[in-house]
N, C-alpha and C. Protein backbone atom coordinates (compact mmCIF):
# COMPACT_ATOMS: atom_id res chain seq x y z
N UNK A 1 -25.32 15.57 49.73
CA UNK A 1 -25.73 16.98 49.67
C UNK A 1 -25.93 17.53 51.09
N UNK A 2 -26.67 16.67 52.20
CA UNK A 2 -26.51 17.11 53.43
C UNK A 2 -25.36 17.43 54.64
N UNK A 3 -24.59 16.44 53.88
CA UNK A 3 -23.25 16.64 54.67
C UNK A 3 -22.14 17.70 53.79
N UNK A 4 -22.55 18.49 52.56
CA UNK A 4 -22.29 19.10 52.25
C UNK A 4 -22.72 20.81 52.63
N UNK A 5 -23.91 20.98 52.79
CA UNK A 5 -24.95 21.92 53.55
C UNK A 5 -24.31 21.86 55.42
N UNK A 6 -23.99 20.89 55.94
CA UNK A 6 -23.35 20.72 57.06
C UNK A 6 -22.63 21.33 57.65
N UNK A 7 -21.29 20.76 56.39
CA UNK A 7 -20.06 21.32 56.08
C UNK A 7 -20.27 22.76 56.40
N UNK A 8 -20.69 23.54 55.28
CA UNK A 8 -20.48 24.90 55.16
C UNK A 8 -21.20 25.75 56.14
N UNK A 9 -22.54 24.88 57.50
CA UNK A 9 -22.78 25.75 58.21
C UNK A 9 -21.68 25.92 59.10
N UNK A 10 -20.79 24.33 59.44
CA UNK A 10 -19.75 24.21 60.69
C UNK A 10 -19.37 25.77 60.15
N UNK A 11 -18.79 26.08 59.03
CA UNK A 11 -17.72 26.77 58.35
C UNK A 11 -17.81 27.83 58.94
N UNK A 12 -19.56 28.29 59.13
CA UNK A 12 -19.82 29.43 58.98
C UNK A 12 -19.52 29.66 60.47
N UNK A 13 -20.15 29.08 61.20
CA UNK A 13 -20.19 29.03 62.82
C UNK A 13 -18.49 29.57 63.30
N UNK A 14 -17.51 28.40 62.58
CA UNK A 14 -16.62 28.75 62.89
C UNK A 14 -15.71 30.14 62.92
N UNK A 15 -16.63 30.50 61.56
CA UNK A 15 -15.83 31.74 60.77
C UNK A 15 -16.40 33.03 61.92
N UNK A 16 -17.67 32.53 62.50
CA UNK A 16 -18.20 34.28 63.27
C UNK A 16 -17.20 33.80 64.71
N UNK A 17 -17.58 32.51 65.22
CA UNK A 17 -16.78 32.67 66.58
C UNK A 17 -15.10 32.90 66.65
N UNK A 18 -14.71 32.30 64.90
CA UNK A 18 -13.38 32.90 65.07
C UNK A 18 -13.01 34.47 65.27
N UNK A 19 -14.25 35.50 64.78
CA UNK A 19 -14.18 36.58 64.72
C UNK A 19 -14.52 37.39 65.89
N UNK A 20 -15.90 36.56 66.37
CA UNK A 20 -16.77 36.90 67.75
C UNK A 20 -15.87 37.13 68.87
N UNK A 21 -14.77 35.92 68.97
CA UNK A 21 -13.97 35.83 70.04
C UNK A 21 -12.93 37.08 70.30
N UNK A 22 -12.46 37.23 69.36
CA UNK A 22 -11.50 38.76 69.63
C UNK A 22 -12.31 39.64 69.95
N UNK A 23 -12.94 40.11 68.67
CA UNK A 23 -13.68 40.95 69.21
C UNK A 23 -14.37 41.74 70.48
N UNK A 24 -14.72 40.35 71.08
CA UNK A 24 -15.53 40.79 72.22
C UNK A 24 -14.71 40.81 73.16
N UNK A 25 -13.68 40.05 72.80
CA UNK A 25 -12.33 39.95 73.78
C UNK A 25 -11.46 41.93 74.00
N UNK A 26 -11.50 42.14 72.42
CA UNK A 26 -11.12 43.25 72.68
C UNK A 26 -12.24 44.57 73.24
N UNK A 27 -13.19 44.23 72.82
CA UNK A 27 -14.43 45.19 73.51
C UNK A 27 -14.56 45.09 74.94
N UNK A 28 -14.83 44.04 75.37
CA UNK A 28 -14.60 43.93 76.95
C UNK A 28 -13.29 44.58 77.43
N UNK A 29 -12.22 44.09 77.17
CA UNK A 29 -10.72 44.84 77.45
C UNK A 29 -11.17 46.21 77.43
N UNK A 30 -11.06 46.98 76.92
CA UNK A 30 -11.16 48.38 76.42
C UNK A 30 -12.43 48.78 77.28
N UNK A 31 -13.45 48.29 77.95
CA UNK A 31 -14.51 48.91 78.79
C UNK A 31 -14.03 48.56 79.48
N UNK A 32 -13.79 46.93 79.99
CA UNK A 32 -13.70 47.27 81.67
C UNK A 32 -12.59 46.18 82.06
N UNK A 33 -11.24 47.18 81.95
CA UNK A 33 -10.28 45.72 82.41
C UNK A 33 -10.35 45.12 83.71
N UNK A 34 -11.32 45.61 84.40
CA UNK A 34 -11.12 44.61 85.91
C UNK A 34 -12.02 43.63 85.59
N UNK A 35 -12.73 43.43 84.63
CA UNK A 35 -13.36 41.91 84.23
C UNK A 35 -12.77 41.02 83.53
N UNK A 36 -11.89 40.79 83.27
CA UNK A 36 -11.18 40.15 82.25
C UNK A 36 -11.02 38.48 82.65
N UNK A 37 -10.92 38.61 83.90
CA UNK A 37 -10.97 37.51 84.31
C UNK A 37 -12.77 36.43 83.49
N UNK A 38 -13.53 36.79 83.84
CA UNK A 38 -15.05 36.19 83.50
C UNK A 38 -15.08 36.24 82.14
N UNK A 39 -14.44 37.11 80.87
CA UNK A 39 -14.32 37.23 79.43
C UNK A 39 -13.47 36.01 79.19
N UNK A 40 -12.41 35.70 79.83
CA UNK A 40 -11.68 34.95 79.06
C UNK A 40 -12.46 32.83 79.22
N UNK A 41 -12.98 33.42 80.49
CA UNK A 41 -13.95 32.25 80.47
C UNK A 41 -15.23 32.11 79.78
N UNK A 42 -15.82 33.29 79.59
CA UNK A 42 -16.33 32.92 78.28
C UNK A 42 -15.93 32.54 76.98
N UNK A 43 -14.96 33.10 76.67
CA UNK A 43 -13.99 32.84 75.60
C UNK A 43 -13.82 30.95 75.18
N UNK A 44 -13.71 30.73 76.51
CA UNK A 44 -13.04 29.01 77.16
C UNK A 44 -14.33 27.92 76.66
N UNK A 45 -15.47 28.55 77.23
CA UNK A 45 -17.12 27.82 77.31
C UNK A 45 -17.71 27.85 75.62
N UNK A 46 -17.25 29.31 75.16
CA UNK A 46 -17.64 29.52 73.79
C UNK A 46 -16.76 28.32 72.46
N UNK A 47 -15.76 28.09 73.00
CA UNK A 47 -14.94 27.37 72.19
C UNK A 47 -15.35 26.22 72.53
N UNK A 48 -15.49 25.71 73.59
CA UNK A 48 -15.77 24.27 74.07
C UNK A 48 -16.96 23.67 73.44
N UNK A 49 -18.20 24.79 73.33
CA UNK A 49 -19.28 24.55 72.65
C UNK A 49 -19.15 24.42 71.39
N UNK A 50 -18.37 25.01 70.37
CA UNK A 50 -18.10 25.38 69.39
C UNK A 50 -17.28 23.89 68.65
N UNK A 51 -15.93 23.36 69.28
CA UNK A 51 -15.54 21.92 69.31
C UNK A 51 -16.34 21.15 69.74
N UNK A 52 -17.36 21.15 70.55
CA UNK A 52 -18.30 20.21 70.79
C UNK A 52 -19.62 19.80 69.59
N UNK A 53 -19.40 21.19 69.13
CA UNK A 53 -20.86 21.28 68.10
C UNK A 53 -19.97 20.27 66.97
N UNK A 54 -18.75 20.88 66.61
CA UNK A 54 -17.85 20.46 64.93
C UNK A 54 -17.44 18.92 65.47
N UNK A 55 -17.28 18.26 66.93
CA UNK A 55 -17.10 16.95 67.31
C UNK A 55 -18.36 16.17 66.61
N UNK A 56 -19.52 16.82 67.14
CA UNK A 56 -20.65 16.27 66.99
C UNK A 56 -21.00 15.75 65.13
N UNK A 57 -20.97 17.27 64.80
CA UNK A 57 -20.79 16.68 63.01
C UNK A 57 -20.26 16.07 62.48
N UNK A 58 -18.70 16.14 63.07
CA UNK A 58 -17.71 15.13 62.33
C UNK A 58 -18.23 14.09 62.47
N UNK A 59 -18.35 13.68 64.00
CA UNK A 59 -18.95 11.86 64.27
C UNK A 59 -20.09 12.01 63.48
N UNK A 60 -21.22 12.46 63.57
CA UNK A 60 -22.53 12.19 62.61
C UNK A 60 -22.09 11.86 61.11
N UNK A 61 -21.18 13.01 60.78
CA UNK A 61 -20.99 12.60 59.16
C UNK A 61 -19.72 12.37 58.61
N UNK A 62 -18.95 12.09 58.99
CA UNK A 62 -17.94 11.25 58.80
C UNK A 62 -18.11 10.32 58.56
N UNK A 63 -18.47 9.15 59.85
CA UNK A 63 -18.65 7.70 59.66
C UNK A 63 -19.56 7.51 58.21
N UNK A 64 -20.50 8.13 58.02
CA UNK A 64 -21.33 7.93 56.47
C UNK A 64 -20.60 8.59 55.26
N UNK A 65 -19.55 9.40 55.21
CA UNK A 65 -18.76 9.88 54.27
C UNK A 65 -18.26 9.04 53.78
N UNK A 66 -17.33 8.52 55.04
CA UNK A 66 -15.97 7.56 54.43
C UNK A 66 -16.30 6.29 54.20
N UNK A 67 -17.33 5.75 54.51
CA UNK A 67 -18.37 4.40 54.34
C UNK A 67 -18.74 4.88 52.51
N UNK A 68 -18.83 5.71 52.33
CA UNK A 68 -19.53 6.08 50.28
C UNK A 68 -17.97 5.96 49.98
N UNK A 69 -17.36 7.06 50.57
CA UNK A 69 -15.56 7.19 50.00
C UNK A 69 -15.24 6.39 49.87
N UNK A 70 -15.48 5.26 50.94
CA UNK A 70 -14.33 3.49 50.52
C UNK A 70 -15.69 2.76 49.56
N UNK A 71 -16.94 3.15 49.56
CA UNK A 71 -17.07 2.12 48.45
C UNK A 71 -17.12 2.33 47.69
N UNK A 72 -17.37 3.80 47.07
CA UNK A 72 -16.56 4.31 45.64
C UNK A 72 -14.77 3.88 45.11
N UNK A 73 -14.32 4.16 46.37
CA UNK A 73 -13.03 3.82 45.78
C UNK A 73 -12.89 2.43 45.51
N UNK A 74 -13.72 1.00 46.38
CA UNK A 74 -13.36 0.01 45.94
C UNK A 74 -14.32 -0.18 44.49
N UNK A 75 -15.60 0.49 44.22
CA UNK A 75 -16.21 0.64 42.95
C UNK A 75 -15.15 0.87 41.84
N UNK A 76 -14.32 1.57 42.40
CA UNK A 76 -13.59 2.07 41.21
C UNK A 76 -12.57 1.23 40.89
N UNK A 77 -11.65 0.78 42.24
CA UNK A 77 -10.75 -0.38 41.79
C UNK A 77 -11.42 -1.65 40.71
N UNK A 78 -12.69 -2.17 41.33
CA UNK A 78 -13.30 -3.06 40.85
C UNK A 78 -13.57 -2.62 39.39
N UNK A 79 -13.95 -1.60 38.88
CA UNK A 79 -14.12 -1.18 37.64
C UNK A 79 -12.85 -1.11 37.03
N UNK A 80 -11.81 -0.58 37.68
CA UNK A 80 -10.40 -0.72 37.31
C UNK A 80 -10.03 -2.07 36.64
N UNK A 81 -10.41 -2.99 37.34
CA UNK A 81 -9.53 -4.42 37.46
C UNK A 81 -10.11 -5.00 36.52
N UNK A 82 -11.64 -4.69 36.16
CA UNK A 82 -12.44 -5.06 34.75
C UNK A 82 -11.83 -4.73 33.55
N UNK A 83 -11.29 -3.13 33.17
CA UNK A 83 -10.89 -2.21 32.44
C UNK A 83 -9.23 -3.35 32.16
N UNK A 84 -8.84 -3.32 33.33
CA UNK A 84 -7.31 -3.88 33.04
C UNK A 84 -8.36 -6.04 32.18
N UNK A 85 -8.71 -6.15 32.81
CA UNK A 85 -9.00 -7.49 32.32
C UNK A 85 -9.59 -7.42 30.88
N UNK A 86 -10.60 -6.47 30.28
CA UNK A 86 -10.40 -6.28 29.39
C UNK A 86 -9.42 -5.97 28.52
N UNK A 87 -8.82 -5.24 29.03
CA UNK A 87 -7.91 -4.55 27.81
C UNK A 87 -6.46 -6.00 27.50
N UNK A 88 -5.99 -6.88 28.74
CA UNK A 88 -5.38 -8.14 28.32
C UNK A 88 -5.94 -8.60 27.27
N UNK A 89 -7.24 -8.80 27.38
CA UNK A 89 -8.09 -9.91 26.60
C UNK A 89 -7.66 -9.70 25.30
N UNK A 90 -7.98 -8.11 25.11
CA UNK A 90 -7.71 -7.20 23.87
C UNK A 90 -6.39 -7.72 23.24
N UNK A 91 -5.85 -7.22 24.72
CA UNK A 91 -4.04 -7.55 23.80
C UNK A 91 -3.51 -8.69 23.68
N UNK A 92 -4.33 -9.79 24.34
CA UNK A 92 -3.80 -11.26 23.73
C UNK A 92 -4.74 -11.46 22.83
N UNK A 93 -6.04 -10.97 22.25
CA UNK A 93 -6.54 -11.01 20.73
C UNK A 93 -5.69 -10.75 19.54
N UNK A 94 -5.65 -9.41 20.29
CA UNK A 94 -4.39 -8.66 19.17
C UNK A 94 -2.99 -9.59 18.88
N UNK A 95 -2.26 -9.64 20.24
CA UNK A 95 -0.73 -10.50 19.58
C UNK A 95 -1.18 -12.21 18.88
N UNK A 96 -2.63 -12.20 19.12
CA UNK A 96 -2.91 -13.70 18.09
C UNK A 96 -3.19 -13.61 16.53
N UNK A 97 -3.63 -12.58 16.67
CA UNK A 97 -3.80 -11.65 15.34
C UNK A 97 -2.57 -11.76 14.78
N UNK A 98 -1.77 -10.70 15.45
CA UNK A 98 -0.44 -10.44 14.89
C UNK A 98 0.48 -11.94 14.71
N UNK A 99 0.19 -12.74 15.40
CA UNK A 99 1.11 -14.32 15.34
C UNK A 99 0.41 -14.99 13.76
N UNK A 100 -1.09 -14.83 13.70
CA UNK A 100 -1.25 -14.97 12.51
C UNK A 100 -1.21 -14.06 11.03
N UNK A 101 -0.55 -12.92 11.36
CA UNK A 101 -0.59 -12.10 10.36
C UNK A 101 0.68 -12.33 9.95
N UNK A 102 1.72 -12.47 10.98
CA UNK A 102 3.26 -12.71 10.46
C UNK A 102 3.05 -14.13 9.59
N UNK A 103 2.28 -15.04 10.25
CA UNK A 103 2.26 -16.49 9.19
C UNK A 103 1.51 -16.19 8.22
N UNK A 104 0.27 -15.15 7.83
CA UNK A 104 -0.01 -14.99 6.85
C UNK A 104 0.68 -14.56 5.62
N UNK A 105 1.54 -13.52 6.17
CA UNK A 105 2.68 -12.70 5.56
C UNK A 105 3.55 -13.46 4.98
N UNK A 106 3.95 -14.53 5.59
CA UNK A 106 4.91 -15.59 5.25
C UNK A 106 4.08 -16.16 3.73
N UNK A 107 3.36 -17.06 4.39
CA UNK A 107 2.76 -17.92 3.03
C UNK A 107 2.21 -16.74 1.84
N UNK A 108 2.11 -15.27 2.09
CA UNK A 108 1.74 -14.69 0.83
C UNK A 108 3.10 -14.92 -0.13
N UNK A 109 3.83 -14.62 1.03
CA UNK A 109 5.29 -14.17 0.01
C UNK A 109 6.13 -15.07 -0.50
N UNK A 110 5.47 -16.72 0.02
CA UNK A 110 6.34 -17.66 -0.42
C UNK A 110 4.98 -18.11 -2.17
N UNK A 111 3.91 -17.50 -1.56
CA UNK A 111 2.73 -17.44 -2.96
C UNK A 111 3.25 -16.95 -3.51
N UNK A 112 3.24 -15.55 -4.16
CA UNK A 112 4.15 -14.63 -4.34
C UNK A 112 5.54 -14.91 -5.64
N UNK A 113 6.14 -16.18 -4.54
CA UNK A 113 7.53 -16.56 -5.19
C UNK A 113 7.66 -17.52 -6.12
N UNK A 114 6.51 -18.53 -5.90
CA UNK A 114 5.89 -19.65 -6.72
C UNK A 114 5.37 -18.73 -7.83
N UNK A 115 4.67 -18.19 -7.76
CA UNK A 115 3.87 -17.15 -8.89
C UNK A 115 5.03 -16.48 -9.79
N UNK A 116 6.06 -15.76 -9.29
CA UNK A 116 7.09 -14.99 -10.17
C UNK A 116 7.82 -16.12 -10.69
N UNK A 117 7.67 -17.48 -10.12
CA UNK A 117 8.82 -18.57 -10.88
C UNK A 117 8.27 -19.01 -11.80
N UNK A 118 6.69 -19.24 -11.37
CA UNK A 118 5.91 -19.70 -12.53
C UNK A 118 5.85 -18.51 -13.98
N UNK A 119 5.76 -17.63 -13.65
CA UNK A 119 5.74 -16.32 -14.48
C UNK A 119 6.72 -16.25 -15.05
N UNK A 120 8.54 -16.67 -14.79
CA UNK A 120 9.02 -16.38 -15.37
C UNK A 120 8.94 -17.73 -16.26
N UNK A 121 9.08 -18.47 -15.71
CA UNK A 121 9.26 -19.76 -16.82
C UNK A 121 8.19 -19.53 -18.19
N UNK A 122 6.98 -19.17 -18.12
CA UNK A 122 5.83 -18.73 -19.06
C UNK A 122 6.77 -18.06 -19.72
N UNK A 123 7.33 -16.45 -19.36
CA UNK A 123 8.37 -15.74 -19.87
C UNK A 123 9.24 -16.72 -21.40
N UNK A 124 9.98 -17.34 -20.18
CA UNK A 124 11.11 -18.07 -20.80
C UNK A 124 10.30 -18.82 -22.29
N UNK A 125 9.69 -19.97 -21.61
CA UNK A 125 8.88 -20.35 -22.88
C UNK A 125 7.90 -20.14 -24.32
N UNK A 126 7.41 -19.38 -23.45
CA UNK A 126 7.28 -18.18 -24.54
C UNK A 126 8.21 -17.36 -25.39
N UNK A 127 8.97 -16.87 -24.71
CA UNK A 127 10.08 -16.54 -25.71
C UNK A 127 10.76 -17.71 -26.34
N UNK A 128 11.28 -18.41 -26.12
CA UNK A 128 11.90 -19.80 -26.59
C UNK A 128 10.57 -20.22 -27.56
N UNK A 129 9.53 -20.03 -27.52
CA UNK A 129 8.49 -20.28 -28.55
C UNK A 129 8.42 -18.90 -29.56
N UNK A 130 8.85 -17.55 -29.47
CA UNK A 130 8.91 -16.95 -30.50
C UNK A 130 10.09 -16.51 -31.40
N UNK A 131 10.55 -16.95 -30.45
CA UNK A 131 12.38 -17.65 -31.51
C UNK A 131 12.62 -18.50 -31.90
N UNK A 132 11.22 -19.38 -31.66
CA UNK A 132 11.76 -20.53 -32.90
C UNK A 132 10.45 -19.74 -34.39
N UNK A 133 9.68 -19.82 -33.79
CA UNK A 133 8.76 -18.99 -35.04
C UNK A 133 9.93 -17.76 -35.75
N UNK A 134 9.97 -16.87 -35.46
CA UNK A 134 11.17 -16.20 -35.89
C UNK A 134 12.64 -16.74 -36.59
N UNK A 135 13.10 -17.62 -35.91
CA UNK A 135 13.53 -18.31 -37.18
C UNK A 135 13.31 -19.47 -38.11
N UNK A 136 11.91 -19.68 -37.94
CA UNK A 136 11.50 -20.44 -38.68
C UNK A 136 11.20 -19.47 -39.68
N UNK A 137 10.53 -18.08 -39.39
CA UNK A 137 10.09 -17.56 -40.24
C UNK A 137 11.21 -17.02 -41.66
N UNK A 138 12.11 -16.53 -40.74
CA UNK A 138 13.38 -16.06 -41.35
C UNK A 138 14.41 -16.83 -42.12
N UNK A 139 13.81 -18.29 -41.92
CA UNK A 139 14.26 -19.26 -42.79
C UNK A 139 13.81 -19.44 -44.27
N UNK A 140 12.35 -19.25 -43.85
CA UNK A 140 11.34 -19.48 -45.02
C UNK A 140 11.53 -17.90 -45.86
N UNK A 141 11.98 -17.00 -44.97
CA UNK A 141 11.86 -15.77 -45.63
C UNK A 141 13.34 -15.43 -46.65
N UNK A 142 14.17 -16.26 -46.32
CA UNK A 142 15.97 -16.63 -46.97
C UNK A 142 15.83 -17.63 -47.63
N UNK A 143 14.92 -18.62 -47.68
CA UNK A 143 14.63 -19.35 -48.65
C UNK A 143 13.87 -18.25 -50.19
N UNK A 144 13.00 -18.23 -49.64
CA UNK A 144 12.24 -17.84 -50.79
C UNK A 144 12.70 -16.62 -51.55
N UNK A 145 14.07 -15.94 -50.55
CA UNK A 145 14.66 -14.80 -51.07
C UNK A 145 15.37 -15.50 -52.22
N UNK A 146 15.82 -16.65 -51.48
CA UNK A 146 16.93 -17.42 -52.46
C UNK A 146 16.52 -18.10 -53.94
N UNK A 147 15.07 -18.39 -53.84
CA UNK A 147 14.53 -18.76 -54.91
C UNK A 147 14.53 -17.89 -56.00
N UNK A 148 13.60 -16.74 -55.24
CA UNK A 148 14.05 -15.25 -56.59
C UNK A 148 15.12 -15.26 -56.87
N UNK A 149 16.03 -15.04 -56.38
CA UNK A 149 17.70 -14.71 -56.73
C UNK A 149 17.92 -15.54 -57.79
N UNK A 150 17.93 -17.19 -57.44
CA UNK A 150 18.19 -18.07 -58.56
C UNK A 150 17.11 -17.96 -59.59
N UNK A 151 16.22 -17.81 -59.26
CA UNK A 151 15.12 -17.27 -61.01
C UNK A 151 15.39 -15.86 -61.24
N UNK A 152 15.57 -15.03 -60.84
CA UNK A 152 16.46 -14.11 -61.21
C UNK A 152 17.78 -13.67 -62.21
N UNK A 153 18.04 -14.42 -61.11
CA UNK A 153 19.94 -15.03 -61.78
C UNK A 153 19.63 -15.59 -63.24
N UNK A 154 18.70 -16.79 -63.24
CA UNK A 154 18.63 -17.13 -64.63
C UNK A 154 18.03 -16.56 -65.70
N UNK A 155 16.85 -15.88 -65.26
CA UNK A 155 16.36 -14.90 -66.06
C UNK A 155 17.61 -14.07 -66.82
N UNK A 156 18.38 -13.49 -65.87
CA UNK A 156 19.07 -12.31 -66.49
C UNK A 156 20.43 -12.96 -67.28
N UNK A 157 20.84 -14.61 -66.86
CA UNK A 157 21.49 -15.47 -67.61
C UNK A 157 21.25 -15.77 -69.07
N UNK A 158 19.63 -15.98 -69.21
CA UNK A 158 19.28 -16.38 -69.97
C UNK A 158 19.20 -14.50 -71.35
N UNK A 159 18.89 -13.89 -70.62
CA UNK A 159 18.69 -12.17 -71.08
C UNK A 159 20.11 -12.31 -71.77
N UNK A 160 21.01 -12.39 -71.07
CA UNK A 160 22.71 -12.37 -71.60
C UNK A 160 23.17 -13.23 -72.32
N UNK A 161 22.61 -14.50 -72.67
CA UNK A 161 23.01 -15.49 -73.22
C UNK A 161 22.50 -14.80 -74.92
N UNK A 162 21.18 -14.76 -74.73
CA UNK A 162 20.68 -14.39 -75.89
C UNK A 162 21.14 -12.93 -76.19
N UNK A 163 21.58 -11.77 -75.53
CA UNK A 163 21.98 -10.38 -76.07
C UNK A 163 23.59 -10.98 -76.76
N UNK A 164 24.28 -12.11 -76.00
CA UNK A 164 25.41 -12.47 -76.00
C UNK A 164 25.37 -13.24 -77.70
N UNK A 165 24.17 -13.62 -77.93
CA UNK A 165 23.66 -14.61 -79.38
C UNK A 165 23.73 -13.37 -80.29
N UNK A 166 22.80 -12.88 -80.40
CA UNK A 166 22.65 -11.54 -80.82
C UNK A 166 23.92 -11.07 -82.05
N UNK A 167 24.54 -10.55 -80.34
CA UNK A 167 26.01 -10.13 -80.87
C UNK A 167 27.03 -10.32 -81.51
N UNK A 168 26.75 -12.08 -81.44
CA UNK A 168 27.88 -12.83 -81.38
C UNK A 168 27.02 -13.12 -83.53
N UNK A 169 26.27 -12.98 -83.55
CA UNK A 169 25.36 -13.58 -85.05
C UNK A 169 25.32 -12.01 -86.01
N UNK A 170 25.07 -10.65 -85.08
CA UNK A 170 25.44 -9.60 -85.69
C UNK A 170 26.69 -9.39 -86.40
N UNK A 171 28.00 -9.72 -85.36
CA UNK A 171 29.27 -9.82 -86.23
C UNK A 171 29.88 -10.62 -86.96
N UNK A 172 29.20 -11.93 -87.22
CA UNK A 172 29.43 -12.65 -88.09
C UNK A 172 28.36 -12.73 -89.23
N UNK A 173 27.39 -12.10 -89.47
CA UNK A 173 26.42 -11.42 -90.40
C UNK A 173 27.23 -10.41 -91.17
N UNK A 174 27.84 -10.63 -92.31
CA UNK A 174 28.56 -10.33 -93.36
C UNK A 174 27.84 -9.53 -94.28
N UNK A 175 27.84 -9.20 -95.52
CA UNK A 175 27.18 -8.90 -96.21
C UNK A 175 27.08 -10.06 -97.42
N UNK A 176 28.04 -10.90 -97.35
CA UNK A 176 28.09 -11.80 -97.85
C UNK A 176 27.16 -13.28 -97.82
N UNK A 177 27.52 -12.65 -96.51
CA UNK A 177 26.61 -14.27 -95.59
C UNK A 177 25.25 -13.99 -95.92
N UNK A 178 25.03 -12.91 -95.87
CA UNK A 178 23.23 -11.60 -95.94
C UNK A 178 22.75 -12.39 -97.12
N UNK A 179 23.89 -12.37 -98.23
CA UNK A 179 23.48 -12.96 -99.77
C UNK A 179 23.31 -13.74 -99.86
N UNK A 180 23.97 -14.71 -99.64
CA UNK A 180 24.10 -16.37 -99.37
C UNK A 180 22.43 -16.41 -98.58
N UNK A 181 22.22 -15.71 -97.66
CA UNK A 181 21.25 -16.17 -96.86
C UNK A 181 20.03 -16.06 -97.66
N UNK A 182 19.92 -15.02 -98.16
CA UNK A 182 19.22 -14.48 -99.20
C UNK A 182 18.46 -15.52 -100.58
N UNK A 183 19.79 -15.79 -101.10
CA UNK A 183 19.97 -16.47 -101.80
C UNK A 183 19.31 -17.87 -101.93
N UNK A 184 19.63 -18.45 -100.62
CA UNK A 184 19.26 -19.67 -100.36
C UNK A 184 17.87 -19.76 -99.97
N UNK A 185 17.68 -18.48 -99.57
CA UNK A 185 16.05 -18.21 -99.06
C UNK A 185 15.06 -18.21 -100.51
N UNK A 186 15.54 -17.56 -101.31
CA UNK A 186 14.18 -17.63 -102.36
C UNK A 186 14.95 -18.78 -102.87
N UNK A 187 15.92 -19.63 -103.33
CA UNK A 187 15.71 -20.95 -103.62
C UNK A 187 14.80 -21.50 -102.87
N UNK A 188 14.88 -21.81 -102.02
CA UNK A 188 13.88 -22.81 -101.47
C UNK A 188 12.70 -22.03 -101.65
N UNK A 189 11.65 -21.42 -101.68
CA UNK A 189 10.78 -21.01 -101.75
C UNK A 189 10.69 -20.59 -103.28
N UNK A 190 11.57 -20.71 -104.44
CA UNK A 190 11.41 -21.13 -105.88
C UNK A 190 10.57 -22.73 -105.82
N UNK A 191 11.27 -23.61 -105.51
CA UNK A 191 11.18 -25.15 -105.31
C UNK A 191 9.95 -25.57 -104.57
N UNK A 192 8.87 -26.38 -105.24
CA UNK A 192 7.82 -27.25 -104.65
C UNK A 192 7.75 -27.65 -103.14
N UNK A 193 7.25 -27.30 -102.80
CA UNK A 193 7.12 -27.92 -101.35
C UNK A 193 6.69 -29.39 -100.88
N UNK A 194 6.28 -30.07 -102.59
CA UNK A 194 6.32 -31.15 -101.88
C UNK A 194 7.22 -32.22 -102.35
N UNK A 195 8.15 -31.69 -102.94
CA UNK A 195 9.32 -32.36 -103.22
C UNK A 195 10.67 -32.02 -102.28
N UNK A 196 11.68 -33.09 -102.13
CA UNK A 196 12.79 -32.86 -101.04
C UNK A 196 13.76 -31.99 -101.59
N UNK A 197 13.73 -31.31 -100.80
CA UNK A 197 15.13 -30.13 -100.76
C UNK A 197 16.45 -30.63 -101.30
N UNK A 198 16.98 -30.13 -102.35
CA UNK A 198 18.56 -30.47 -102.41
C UNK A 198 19.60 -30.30 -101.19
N UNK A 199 20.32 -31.56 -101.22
CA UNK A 199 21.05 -31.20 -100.40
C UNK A 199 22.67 -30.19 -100.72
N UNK A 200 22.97 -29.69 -100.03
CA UNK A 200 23.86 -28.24 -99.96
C UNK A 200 25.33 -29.33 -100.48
């Protein structure tokens, strides 16, 4: 802060004698040119003092400037070289990471492949286990179709055999035969029952 306050008085000093000097240079000129000679030596003494004063500051505060300037800047390298040493550390964490993420990646997907082989085979067997139930079932279910059919079949064999009796006893049922049948019917039921039937 002091060599900042410094700074800006040199500045100021400089800024009036840069101004002071014409000036008076031209004010003197313009009153009395046979002096010109003794103005310009003031001019000479005023500057000399003036570089002597801004010599003086520089040496005073310089040497303590650039003494903070270089050890900030090596502060900063040194903080630099931390920043860079960290951030390696970082990135050989990281590519160990990543060396184990690619091998992780690996063994998921060879998990993964074991699992879908195992899965399908379950698949497979399983199905191969409901196709045999299925036609086991469909066996038992063509069997037992087949059973009806043949009790069926005979049922309606047996239905036809006898409509076929029927028919076959209707047209040979005479009116004759009717008599005869007749006939022979109240004989026997004339006749004792516990004596033997004549034979015909």
């Amino acid at each position: 802060m002091r060599a900042r306050a410094r700074c800006a008085v040199l500045m100021a000093c400089l800024a009036i004698s840069g101004t002071w000097i014409p000036v008076h240079a031209l004010g003197e000129a313009a009153k009395h040119e046979e002096r010109a000679e003794p103005s310009v030596w003031w001019g000479w003494a005023n500057f000399a003092i003036l570089a002597g004063a801004l010599g003086y500051l520089i040496a005073k505060n310089a040497g303590p400037w650039f003494v903070s300037r270089s050890i900030a800047i090596r502060r900063g390298i040194g903080d630099a070289e931390e920043i860079r040493a960290k951030a390696e550390a970082v990135a050989a964490v990281v590519e160990r990471k990543l060396a184990g993420l690619e091998s992780e990646i690996a063994s998921l997907r060879a998990d993964a492949h074991r699992e879908q082989e195992a899965e399908t085979e379950r698949v497979r067997q399983q199905t191969a286990a409901d196709m045999a139930r299925l036609r086991e079932h469909a066996a038992s279910e063509i069997a037992a179709a087949g059973k009806a059919a043949r009790l069926e079949l005979k049922r309606y064999g047996a239905q036809l055999a006898v409509g076929l009796a029927e028919e076959k006893i209707r047209r040979q049922m005479t009116p004759g035969v009717q008599a005869a049948l007749v006939a022979s019917f109240t004989r026997d039921l004339g006749q004792p029952s516990s004596g033997p039937h004549p034979s015909k």
